[in-house]
N, C-alpha and C. Protein backbone atom coordinates (compact mmCIF):
# COMPACT_ATOMS: atom_id res chain seq x y z
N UNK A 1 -18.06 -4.81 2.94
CA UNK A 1 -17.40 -4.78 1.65
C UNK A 1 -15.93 -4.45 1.86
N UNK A 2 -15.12 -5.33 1.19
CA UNK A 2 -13.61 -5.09 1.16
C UNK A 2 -13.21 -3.93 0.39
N UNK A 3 -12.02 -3.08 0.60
CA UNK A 3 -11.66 -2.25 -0.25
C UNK A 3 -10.18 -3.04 -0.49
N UNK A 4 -9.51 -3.09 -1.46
CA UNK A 4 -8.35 -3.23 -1.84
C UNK A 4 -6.93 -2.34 -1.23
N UNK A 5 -6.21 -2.46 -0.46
CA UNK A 5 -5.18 -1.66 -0.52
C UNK A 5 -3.93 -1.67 -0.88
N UNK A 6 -3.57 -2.96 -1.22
CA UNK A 6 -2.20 -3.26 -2.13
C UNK A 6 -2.22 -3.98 -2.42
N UNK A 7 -1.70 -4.80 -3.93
CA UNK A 7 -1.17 -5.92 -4.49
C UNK A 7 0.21 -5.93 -4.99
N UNK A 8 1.07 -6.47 -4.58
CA UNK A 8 2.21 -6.80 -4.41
C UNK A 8 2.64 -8.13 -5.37
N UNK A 9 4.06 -7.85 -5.81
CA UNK A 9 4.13 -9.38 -6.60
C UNK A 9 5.94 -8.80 -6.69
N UNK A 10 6.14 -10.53 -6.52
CA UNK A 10 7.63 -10.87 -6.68
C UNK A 10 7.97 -11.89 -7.13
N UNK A 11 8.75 -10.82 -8.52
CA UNK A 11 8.98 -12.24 -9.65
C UNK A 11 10.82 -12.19 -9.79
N UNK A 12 11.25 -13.50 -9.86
CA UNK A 12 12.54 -13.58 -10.01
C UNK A 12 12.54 -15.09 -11.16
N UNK A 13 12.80 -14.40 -12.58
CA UNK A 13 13.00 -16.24 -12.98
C UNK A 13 13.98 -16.61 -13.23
N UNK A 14 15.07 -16.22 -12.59
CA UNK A 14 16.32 -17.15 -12.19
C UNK A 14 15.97 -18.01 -10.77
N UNK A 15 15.72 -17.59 -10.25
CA UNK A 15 15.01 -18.21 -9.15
C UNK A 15 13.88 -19.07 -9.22
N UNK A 16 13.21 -18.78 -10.37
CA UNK A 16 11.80 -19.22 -10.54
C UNK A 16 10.51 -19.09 -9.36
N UNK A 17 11.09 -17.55 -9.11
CA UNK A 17 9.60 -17.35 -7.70
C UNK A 17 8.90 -16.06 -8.45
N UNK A 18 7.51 -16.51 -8.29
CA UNK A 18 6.48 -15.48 -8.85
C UNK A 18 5.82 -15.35 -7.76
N UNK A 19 5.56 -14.66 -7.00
CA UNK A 19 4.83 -14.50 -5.93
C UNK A 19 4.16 -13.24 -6.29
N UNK A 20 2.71 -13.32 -5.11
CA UNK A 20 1.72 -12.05 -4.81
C UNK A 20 1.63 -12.25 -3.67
N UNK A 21 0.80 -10.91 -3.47
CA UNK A 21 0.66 -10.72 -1.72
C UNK A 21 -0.71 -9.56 -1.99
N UNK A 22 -1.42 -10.12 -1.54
CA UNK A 22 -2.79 -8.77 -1.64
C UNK A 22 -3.18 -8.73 -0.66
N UNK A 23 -3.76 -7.11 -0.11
CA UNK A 23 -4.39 -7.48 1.35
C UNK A 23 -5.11 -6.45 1.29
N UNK A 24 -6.63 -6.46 1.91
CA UNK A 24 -7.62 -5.51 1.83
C UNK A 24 -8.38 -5.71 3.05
N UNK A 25 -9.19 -4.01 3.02
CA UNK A 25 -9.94 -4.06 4.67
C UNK A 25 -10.97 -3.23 4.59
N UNK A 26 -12.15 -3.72 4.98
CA UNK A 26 -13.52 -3.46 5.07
C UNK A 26 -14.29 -3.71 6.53
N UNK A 27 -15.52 -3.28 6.30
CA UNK A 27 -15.91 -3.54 7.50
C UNK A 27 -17.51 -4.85 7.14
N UNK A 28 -17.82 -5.98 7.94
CA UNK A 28 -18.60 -6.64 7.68
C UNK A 28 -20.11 -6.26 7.91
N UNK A 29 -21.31 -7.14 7.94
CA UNK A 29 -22.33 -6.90 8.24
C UNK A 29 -22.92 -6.49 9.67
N UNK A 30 -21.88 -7.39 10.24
CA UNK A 30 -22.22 -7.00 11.71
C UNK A 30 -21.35 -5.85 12.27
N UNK A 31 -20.71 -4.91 11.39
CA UNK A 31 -19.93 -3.96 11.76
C UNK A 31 -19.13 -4.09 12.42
N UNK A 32 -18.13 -5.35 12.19
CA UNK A 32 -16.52 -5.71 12.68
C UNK A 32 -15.79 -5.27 11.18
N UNK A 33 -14.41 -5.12 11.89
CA UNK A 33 -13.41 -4.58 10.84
C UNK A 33 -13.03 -5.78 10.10
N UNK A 34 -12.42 -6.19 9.02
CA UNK A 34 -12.07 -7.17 8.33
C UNK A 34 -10.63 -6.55 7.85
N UNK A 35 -9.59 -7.32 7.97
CA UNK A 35 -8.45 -7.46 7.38
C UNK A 35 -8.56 -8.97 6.68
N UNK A 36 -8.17 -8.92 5.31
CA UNK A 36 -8.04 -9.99 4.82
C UNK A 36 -6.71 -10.15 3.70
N UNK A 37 -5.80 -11.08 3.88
CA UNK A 37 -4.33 -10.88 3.37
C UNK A 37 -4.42 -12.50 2.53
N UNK A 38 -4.26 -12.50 1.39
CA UNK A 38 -4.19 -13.32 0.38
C UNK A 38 -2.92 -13.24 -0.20
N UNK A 39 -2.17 -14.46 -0.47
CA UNK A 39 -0.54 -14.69 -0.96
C UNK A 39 -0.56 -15.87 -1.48
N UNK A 40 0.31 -15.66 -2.43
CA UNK A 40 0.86 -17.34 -3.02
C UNK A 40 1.03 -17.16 -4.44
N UNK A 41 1.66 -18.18 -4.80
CA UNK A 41 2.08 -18.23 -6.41
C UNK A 41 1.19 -17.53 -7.10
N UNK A 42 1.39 -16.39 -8.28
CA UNK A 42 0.97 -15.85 -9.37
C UNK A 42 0.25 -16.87 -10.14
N UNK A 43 -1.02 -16.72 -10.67
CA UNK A 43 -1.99 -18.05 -11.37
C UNK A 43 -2.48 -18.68 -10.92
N UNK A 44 -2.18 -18.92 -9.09
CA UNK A 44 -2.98 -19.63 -8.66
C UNK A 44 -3.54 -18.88 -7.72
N UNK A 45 -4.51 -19.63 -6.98
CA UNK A 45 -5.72 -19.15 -5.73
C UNK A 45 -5.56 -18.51 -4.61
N UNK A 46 -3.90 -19.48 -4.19
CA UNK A 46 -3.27 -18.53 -2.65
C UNK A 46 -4.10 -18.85 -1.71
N UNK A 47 -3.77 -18.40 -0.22
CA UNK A 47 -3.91 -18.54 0.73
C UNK A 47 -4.89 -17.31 1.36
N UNK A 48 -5.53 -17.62 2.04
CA UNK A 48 -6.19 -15.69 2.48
C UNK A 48 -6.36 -16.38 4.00
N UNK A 49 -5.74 -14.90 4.93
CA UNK A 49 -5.74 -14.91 5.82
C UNK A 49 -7.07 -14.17 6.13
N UNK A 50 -7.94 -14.52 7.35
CA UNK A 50 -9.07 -13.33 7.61
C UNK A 50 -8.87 -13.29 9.18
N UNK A 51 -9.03 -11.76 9.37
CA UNK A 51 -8.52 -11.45 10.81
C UNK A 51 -9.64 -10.21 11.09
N UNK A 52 -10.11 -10.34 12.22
CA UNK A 52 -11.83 -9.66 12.53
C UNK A 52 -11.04 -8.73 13.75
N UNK A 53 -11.26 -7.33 14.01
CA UNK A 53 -10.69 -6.31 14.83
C UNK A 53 -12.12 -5.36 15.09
N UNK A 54 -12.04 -4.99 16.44
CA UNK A 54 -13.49 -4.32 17.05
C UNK A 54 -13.41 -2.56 16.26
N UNK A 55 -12.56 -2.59 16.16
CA UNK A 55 -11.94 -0.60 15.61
C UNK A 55 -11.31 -1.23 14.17
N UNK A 56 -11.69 0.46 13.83
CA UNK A 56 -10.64 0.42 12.54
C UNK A 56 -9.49 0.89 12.65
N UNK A 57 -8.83 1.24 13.35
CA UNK A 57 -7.52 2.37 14.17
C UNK A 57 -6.78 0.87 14.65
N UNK A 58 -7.32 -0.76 14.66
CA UNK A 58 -7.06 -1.80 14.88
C UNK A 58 -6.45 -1.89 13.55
N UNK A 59 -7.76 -2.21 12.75
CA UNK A 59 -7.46 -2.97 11.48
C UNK A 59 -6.58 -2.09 10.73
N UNK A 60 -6.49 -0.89 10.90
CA UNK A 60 -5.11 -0.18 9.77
C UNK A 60 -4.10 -0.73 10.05
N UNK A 61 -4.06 -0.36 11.58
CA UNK A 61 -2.65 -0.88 12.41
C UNK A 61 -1.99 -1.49 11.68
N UNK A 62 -2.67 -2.71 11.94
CA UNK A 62 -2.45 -4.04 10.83
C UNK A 62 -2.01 -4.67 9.70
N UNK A 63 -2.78 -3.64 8.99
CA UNK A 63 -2.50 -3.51 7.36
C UNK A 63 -1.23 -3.05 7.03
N UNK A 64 -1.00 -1.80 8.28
CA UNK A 64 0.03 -1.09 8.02
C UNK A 64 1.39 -2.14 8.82
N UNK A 65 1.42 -3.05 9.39
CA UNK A 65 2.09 -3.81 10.11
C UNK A 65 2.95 -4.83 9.18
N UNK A 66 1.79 -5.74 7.95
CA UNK A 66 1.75 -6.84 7.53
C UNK A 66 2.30 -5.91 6.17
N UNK A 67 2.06 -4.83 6.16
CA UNK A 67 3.33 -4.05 4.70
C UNK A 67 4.86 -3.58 4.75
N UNK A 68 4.47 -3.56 6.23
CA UNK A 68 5.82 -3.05 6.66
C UNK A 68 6.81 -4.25 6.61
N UNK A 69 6.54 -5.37 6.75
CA UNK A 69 6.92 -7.13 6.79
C UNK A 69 7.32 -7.52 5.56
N UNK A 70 6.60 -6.95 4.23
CA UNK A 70 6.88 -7.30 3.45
C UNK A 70 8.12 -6.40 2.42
N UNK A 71 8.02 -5.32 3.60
CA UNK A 71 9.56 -4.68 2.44
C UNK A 71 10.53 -5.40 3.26
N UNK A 72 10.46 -6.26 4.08
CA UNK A 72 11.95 -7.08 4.51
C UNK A 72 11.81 -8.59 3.81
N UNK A 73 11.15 -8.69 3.13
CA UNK A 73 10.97 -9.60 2.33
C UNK A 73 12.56 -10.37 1.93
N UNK A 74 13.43 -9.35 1.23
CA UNK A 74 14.51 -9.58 0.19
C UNK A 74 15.79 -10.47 1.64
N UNK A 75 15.75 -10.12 2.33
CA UNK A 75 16.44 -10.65 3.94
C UNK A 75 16.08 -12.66 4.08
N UNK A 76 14.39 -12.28 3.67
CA UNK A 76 13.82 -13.86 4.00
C UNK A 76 13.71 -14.95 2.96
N UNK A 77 13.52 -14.06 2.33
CA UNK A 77 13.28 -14.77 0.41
C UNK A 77 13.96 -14.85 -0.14
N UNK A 78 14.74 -13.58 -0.37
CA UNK A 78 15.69 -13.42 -1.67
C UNK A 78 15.00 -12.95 -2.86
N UNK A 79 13.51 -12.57 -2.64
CA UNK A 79 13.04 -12.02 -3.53
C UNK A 79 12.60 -10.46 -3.30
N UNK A 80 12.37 -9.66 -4.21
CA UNK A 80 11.54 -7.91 -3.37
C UNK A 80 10.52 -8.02 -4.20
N UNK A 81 9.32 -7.67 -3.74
CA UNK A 81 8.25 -7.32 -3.80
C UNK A 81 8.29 -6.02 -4.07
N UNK A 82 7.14 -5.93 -5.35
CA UNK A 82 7.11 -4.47 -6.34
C UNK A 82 5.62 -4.21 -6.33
N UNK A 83 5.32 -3.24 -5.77
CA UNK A 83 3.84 -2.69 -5.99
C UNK A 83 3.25 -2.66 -7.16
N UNK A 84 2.27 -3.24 -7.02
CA UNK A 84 1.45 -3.04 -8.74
C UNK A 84 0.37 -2.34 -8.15
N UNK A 85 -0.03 -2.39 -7.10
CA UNK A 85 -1.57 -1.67 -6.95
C UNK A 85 -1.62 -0.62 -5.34
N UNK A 86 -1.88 -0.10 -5.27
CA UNK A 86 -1.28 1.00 -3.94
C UNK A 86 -2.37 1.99 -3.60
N UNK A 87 -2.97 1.37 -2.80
CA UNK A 87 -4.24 2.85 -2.33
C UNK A 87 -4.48 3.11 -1.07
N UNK A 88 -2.81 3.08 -0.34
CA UNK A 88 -2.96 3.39 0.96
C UNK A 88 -3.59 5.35 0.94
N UNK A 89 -4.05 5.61 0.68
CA UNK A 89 -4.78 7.24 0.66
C UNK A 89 -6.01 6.41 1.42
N UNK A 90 -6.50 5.10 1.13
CA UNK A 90 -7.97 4.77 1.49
C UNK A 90 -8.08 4.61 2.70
N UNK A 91 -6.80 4.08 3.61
CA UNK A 91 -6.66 4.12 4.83
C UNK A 91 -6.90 5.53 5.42
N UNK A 92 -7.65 5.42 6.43
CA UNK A 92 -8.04 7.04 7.33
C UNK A 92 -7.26 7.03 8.43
């Protein structure tokens, strides 16, 4: 089961960019870690990345890697990304 740990969104409508960025991490049936990172236009379906790690001390890493990427966002885009949802506490 996935837990949620951030949803992210960057809206500019002078620009006309609505973007999200969600990414959550659980562990599967066969007791591998799951990182899974979903992005793309606001309203629609997006993209989801799924990335399988033997540890969870892996998969935070990660999580914590692919957030850190996105506060340099404003450098690549021209847009910043604003937290709407935030439960890095869930990370151990």
């Amino acid at each position: 089961m996935l837990t949620l740990v951030s949803y992210l969104q960057a809206n500019d409508p002078e620009q006309n960019k609505h973007r999200f960025y969600r990414i959550a991490y659980g562990q599967d049936l066969f007791e591998q870690w799951i990182v899974e990172i979903t992005y793309g236009q606001v309203g629609c379906k997006g993209r989801s990345l799924i990335t399988l790690y033997d540890s969870q001390k892996e998969a935070i890493s990660y999580v914590k890697q692919a957030l850190k990427r996105r506060q340099s966002s404003t450098g690549r885009t021209g847009v910043n990304y604003d937290s709407v949802y935030s439960n890095m506490s869930q990370l151990a």
